[in-house]
C-alpha atoms as a PDB file:
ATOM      1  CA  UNK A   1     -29.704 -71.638  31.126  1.00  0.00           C
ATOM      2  CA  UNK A   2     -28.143 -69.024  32.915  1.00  0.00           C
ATOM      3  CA  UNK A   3     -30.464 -67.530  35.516  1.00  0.00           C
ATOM      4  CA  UNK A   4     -29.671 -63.517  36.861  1.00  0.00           C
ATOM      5  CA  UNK A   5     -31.923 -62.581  40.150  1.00  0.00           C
ATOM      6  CA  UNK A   6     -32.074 -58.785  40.503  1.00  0.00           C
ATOM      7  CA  UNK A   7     -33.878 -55.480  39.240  1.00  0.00           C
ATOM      8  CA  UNK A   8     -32.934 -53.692  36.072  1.00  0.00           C
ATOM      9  CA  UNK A   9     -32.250 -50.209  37.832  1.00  0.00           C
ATOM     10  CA  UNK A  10     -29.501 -51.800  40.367  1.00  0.00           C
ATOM     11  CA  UNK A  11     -26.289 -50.972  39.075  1.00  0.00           C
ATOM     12  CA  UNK A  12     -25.030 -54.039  40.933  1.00  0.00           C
ATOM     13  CA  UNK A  13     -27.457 -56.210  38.595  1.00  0.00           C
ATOM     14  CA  UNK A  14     -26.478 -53.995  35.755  1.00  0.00           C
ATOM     15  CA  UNK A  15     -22.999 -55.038  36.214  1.00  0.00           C
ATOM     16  CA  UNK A  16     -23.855 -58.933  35.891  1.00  0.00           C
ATOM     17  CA  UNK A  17     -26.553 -57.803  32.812  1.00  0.00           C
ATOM     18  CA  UNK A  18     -23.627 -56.054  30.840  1.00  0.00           C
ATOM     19  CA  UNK A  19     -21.003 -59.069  31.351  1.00  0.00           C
ATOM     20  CA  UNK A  20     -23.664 -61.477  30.282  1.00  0.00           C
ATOM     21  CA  UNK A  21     -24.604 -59.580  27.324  1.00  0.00           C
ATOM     22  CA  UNK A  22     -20.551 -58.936  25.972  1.00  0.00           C
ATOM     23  CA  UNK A  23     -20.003 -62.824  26.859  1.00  0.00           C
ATOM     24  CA  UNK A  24     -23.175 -63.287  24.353  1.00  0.00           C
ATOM     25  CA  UNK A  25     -23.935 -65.765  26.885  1.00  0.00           C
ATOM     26  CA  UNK A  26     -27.832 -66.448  26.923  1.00  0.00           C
ATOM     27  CA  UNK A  27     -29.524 -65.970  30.367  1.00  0.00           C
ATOM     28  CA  UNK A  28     -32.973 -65.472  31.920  1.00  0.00           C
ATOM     29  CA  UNK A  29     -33.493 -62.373  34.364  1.00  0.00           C
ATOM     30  CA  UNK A  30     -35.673 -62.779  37.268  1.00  0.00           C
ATOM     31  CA  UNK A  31     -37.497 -59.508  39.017  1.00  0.00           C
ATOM     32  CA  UNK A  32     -36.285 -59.391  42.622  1.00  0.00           C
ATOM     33  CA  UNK A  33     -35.629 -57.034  44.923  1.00  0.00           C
ATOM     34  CA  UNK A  34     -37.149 -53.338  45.645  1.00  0.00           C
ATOM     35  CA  UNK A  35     -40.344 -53.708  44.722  1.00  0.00           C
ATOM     36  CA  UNK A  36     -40.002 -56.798  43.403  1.00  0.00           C
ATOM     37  CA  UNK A  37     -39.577 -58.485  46.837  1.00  0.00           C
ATOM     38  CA  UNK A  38     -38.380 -62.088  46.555  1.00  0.00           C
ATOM     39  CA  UNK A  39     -34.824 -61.117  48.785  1.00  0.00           C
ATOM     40  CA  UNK A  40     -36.411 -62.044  52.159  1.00  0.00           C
ATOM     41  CA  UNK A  41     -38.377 -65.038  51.014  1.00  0.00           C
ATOM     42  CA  UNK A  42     -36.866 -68.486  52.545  1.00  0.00           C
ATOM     43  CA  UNK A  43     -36.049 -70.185  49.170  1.00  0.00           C
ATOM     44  CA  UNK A  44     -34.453 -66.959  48.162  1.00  0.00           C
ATOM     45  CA  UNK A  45     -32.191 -66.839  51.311  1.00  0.00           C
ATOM     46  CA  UNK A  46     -31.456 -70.454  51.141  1.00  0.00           C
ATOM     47  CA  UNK A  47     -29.494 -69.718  48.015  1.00  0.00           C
ATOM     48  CA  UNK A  48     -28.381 -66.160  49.471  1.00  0.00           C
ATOM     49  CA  UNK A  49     -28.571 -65.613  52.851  1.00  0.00           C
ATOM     50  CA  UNK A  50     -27.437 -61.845  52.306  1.00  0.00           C
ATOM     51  CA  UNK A  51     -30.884 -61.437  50.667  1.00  0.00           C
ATOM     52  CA  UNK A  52     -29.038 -59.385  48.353  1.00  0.00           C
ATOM     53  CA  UNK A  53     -29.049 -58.929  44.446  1.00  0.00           C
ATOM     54  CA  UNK A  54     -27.679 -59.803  42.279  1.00  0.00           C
ATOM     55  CA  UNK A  55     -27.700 -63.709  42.812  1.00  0.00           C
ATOM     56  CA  UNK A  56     -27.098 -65.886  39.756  1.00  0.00           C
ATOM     57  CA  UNK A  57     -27.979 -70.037  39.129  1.00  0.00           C
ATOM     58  CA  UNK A  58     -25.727 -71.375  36.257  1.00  0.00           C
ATOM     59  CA  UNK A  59     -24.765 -75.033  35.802  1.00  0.00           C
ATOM     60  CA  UNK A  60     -25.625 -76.306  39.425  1.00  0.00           C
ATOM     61  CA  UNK A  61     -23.552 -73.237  40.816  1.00  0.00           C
ATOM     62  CA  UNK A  62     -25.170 -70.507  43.053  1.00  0.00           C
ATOM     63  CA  UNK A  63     -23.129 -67.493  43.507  1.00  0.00           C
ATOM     64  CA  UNK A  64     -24.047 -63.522  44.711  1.00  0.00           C
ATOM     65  CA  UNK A  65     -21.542 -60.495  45.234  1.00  0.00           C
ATOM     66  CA  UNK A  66     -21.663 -58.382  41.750  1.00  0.00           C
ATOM     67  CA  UNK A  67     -17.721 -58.751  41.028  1.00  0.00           C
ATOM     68  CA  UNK A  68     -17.187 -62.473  42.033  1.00  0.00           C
ATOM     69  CA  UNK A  69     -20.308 -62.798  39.529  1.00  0.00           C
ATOM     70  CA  UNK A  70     -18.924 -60.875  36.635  1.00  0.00           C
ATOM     71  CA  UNK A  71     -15.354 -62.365  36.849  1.00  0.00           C
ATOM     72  CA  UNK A  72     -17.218 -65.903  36.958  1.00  0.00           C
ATOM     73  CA  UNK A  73     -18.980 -65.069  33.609  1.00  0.00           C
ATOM     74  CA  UNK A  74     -16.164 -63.741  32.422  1.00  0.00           C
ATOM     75  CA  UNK A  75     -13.830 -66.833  33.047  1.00  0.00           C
ATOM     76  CA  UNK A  76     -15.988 -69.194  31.471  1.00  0.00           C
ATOM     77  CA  UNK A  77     -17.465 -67.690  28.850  1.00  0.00           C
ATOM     78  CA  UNK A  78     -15.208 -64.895  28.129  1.00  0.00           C
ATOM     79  CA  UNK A  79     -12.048 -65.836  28.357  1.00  0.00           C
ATOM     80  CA  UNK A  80      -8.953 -64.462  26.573  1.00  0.00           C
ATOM     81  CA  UNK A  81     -11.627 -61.046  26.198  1.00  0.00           C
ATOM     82  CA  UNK A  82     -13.334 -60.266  29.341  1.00  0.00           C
ATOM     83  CA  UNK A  83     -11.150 -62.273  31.125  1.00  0.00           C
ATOM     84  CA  UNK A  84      -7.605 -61.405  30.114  1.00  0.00           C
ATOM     85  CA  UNK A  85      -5.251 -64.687  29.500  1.00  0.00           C
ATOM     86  CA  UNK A  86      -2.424 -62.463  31.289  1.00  0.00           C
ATOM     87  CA  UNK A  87      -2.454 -62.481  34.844  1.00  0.00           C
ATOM     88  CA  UNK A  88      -0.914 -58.838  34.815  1.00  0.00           C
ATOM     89  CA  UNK A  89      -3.855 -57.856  32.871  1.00  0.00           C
ATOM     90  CA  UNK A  90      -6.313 -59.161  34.756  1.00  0.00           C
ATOM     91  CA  UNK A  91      -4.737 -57.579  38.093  1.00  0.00           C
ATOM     92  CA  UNK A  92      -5.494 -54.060  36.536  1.00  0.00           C
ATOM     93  CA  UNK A  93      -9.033 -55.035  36.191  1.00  0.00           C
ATOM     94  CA  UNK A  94      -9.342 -56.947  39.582  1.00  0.00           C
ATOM     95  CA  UNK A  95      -7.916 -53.165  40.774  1.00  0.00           C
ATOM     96  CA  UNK A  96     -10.450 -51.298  39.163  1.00  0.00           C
ATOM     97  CA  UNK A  97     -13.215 -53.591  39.911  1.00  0.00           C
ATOM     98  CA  UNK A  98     -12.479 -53.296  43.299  1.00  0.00           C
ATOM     99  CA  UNK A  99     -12.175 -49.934  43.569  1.00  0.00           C
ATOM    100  CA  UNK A 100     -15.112 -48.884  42.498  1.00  0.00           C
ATOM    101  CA  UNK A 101     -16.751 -50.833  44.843  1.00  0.00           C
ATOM    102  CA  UNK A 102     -14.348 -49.941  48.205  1.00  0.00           C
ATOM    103  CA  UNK A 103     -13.824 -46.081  47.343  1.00  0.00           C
ATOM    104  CA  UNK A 104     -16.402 -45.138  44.769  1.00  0.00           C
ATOM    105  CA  UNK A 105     -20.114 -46.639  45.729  1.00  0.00           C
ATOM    106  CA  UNK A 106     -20.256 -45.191  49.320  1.00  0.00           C
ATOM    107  CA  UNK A 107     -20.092 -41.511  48.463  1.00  0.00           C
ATOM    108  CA  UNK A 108     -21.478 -42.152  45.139  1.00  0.00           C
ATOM    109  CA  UNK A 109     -24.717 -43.559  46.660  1.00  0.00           C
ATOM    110  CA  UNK A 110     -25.119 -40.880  48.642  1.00  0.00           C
ATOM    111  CA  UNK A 111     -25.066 -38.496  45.731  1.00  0.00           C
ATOM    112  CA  UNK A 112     -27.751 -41.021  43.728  1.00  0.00           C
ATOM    113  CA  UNK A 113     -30.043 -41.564  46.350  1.00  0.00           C
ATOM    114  CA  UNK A 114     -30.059 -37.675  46.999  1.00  0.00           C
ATOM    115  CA  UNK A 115     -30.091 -36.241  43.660  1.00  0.00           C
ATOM    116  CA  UNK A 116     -32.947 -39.464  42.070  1.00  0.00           C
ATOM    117  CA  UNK A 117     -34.510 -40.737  44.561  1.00  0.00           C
ATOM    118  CA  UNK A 118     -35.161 -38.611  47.246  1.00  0.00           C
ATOM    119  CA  UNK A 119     -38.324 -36.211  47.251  1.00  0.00           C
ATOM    120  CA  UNK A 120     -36.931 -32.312  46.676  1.00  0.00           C
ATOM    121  CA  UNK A 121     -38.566 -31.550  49.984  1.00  0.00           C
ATOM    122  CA  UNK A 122     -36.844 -34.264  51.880  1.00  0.00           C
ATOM    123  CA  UNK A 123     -32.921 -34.075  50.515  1.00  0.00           C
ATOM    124  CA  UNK A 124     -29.952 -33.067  52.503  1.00  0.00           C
ATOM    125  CA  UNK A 125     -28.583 -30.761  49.603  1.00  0.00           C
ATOM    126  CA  UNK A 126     -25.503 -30.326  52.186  1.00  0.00           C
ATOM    127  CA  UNK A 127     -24.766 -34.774  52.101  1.00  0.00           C
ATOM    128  CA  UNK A 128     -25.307 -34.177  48.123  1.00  0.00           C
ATOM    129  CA  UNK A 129     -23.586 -31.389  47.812  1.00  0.00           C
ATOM    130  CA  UNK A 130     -20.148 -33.163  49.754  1.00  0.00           C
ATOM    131  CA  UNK A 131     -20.928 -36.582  47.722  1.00  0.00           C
ATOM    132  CA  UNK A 132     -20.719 -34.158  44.553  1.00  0.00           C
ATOM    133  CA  UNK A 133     -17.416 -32.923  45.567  1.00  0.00           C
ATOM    134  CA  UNK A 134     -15.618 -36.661  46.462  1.00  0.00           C
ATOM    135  CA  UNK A 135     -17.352 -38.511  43.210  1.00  0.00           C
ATOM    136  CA  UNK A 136     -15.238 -35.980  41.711  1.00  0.00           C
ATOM    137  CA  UNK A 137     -12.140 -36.340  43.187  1.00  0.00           C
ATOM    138  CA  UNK A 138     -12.236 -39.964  43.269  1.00  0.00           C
ATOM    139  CA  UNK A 139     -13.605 -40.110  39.417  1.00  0.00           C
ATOM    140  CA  UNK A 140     -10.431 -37.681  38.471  1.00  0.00           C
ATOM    141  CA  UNK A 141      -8.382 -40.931  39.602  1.00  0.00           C
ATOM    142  CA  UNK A 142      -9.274 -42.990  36.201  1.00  0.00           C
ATOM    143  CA  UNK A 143      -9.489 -40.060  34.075  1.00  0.00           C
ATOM    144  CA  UNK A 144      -5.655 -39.708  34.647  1.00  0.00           C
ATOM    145  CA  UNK A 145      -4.879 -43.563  33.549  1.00  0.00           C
ATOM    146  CA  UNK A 146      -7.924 -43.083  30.719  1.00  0.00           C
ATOM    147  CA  UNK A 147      -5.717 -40.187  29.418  1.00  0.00           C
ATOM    148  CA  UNK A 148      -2.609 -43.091  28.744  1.00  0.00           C
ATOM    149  CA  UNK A 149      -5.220 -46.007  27.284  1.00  0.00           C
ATOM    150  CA  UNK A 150      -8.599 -45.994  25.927  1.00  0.00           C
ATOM    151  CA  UNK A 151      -9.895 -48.832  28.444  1.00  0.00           C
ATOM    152  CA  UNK A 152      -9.029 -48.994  31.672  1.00  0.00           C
ATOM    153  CA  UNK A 153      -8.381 -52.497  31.807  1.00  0.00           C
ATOM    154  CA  UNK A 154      -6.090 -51.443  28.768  1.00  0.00           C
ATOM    155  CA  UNK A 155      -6.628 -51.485  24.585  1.00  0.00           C
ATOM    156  CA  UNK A 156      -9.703 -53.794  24.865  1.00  0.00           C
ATOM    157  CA  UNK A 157     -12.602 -53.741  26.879  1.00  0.00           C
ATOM    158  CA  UNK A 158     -12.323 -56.453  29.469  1.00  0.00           C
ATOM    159  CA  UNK A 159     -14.088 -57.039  33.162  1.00  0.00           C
ATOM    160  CA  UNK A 160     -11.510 -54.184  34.450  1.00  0.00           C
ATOM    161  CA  UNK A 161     -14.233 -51.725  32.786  1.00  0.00           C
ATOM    162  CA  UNK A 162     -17.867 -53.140  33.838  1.00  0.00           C
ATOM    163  CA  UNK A 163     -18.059 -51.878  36.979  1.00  0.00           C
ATOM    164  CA  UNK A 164     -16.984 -47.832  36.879  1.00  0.00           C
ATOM    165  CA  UNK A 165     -18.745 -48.524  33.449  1.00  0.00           C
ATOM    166  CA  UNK A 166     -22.014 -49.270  35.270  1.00  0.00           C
ATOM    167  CA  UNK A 167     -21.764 -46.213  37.345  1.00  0.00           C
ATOM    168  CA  UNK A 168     -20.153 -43.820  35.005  1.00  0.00           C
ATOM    169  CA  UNK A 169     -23.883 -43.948  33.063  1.00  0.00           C
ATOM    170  CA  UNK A 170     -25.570 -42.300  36.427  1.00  0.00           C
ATOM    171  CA  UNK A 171     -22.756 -39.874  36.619  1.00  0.00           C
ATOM    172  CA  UNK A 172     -23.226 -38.535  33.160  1.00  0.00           C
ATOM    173  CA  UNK A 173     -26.828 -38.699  32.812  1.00  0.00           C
ATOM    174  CA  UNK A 174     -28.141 -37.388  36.416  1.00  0.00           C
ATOM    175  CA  UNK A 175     -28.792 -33.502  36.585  1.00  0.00           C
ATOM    176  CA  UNK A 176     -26.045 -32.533  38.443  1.00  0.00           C
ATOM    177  CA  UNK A 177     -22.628 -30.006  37.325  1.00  0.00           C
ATOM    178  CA  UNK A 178     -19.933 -32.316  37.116  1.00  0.00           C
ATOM    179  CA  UNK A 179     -16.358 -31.014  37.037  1.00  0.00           C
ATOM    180  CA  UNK A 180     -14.525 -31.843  33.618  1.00  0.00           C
ATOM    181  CA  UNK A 181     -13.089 -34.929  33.281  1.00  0.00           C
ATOM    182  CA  UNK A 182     -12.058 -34.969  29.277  1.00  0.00           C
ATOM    183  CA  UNK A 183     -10.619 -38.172  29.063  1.00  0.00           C
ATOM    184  CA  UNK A 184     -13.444 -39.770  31.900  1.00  0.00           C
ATOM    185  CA  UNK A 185     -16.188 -38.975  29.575  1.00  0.00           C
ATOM    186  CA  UNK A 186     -14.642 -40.030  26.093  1.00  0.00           C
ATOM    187  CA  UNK A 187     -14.210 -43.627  27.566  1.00  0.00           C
ATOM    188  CA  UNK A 188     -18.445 -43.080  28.658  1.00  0.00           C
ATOM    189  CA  UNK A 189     -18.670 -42.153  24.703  1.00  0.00           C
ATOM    190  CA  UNK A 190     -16.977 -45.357  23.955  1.00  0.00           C
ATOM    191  CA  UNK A 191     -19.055 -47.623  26.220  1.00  0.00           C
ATOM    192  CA  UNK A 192     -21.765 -45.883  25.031  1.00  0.00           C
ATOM    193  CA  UNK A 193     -21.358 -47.275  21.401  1.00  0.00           C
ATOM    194  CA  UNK A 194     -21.262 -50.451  22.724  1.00  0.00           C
ATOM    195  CA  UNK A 195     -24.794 -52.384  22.318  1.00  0.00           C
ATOM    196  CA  UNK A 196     -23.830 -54.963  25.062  1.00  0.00           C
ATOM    197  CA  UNK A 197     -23.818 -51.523  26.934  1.00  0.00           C
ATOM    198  CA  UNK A 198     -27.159 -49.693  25.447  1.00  0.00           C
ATOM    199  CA  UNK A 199     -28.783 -52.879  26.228  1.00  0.00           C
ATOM    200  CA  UNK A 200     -27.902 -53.591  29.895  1.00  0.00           C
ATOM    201  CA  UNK A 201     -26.890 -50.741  31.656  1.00  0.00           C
ATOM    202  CA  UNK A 202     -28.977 -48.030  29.614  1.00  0.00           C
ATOM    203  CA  UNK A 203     -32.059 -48.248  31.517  1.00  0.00           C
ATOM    204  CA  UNK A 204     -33.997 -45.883  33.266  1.00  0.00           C
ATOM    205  CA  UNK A 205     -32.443 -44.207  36.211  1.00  0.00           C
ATOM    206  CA  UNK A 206     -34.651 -44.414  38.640  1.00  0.00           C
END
């Protein structure tokens, strides 16, 4: 069976938990990471010697980094769905995928960390306040190609989608005033109806 390594309120482990769920691929999760420890312990780095979650065991095959994980899952248990048979398609998701990770999870994490987990004594409202302002101008990027499809990886949900998808759920439900993004926030609505979704990336934000 399918084995996922990582914490349920990493939205790099949330990425891996939604793909797994919309492959309907069954999988065992194990607690590591955080809290959990486990990362720094020398079987764990002999499989991942980042020390890093996600990490995933499937079939012999050991493999870590969030994306390369949920394009794997989505290749071979996905495919012609997640995995789009057209190479054309699956370049739009490989874009999005890796934007999200290259533009959008440095100045995003600074706006998490501040605004969720970060005493109110001890946050730098000023580092919050300027991750605020570029989450927004980077997130106003997909709401323009959301206004011409409903999915970003195009009429279908497909890997293109899981991981914005994974962070767009923090960026709706923390308590912060986020500028309107119409067409940004009816693709959240859709994901939102999905149970794949509810299931894995729906957990508390903490």
């Amino acid at each position: 069976m399918l084995k996922i390594w990582g914490r349920i309120n990493s939205t790099n482990v949330r990425k891996v938990l939604w793909a797994a769920e919309e492959a309907g691929v069954a999988y065992e999760r194990l607690d590591a990471g955080g809290a959990y420890g486990l990362v720094n312990e020398a079987a764990y780095r002999a499989l991942n010697p980042n020390g890093l979650i996600p990490m995933i065991e499937d079939d012999g095959l050991v493999l870590w980094e969030s994306n390369a994980i949920v394009r794997y899952l989505a290749a071979r248990y996905a495919a012609g769905s997640l995995y789009p048979e057209s190479p054309v398609a699956r370049a739009e998701g490989d874009k999005w995928m890796d934007w999200a990770t290259s533009s959008l999870a440095t100045p995003f994490r600074d706006l998490f960390w501040g605004t969720l987990r970060t005493p109110p004594a001890e946050r730098n409202q000023a580092l919050i306040d300027a991750a605020l302002t570029r989450c927004g101008e980077l997130l106003a990027i997909p709401d323009r190609a959301l206004a011409e499809r409903p999915y970003l990886s195009g009429e279908a949900l497909a890997m293109g989608d899981i991981p914005l998808g994974c962070f767009a759920y923090a960026w709706f439900e923390m308590p912060i005033l986020r500028p309107e993004l119409p067409h940004l926030e009816a693709w959240y609505e859709r994901l939102t109806a999905r149970p794949a979704y509810r299931k894995a990336v729906m957990t508390a934000l903490t």
